[in-house]
N, C-alpha and C. Protein backbone atom coordinates (compact mmCIF):
# COMPACT_ATOMS: atom_id res chain seq x y z
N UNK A 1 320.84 -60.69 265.93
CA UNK A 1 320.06 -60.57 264.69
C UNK A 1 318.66 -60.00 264.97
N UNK A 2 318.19 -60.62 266.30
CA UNK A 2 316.43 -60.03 266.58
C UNK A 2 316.89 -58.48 266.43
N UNK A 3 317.82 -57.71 267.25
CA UNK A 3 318.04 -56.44 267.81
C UNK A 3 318.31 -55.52 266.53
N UNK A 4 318.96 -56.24 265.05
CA UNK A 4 319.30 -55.79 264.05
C UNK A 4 317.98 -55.86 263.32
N UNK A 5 317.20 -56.59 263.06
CA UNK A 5 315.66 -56.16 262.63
C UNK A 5 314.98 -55.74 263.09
N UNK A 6 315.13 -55.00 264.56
CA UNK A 6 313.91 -54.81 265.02
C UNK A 6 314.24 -53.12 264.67
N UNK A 7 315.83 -52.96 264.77
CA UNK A 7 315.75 -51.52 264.13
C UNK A 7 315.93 -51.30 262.80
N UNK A 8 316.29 -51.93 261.75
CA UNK A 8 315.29 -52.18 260.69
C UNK A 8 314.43 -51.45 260.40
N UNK A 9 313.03 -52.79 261.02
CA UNK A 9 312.15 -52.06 260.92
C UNK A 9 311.67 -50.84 261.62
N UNK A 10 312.09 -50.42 262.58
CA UNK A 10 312.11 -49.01 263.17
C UNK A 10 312.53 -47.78 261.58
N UNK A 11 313.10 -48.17 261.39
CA UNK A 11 313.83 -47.34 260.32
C UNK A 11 312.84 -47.37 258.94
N UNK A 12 312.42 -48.44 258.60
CA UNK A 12 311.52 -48.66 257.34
C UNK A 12 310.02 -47.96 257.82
N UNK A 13 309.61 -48.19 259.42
CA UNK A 13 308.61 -46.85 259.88
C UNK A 13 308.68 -45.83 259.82
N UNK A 14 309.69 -45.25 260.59
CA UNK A 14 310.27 -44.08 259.93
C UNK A 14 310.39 -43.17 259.00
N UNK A 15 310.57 -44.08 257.75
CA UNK A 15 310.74 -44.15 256.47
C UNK A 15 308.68 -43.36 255.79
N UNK A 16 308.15 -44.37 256.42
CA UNK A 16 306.90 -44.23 255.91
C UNK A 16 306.18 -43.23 256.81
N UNK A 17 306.60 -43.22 257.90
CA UNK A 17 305.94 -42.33 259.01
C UNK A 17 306.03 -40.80 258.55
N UNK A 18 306.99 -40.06 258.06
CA UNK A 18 307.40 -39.10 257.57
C UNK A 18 306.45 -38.10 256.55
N UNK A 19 306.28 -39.31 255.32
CA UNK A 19 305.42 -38.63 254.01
C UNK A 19 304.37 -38.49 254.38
N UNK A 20 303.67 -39.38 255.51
CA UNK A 20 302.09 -39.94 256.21
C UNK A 20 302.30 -38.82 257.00
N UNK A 21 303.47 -37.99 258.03
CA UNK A 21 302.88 -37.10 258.63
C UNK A 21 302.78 -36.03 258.08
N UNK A 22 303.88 -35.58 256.75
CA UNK A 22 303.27 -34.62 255.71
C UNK A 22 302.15 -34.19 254.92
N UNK A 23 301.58 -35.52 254.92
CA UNK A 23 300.25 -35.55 254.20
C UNK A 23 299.03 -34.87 255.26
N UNK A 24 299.62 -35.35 256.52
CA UNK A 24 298.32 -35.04 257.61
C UNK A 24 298.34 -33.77 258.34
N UNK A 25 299.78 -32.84 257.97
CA UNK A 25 300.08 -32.30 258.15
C UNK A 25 299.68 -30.88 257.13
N UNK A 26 299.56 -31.14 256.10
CA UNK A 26 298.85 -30.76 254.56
C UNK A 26 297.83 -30.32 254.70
N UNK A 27 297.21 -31.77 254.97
CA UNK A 27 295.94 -31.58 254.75
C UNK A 27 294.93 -30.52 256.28
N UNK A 28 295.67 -30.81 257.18
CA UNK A 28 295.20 -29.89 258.43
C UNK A 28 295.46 -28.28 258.53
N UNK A 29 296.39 -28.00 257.68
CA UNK A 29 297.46 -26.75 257.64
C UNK A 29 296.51 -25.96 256.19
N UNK A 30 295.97 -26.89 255.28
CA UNK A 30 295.45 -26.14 254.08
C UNK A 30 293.98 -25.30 254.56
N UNK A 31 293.45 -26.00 255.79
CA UNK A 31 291.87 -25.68 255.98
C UNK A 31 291.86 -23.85 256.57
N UNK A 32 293.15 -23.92 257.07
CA UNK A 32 293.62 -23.13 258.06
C UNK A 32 294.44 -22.25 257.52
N UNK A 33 294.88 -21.94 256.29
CA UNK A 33 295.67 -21.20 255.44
C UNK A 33 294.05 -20.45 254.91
N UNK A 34 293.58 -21.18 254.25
CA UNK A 34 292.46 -20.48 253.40
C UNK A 34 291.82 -19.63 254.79
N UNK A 35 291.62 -20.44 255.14
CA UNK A 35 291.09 -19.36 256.87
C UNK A 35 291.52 -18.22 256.93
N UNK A 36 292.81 -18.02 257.05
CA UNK A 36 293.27 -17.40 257.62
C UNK A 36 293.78 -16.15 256.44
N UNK A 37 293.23 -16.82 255.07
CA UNK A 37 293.82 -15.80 253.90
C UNK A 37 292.64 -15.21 253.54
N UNK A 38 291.65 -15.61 254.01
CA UNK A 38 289.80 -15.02 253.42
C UNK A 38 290.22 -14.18 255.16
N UNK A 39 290.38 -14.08 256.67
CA UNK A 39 290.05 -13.37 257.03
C UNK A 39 290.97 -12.37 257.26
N UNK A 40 291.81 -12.27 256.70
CA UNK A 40 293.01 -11.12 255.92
C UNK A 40 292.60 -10.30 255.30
N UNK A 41 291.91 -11.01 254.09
CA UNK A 41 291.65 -10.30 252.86
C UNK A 41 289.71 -10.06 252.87
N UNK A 42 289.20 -10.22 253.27
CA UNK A 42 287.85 -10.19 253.72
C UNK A 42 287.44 -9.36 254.66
């Protein structure tokens, strides 16, 4: 039973780890788009 919750919760991290690295992933990737679209077009 310990070994069955512990991946569980592995899985419910997982779960949340995902949208949290999209978001940080977003937000690092947007600074760097505009960057990179002003020195394109600039």
């Amino acid at each position: 039973m310990d070994h069955h919750d512990e991946n569980f919760r592995d899985d419910s991290g997982i779960i949340w780890f995902i949208p949290g690295l999209a978001i940080l992933v977003g937000m690092n990737c947007l600074p760097a788009t505009i960057f990179w679209s002003r020195l394109l077009l600039g």
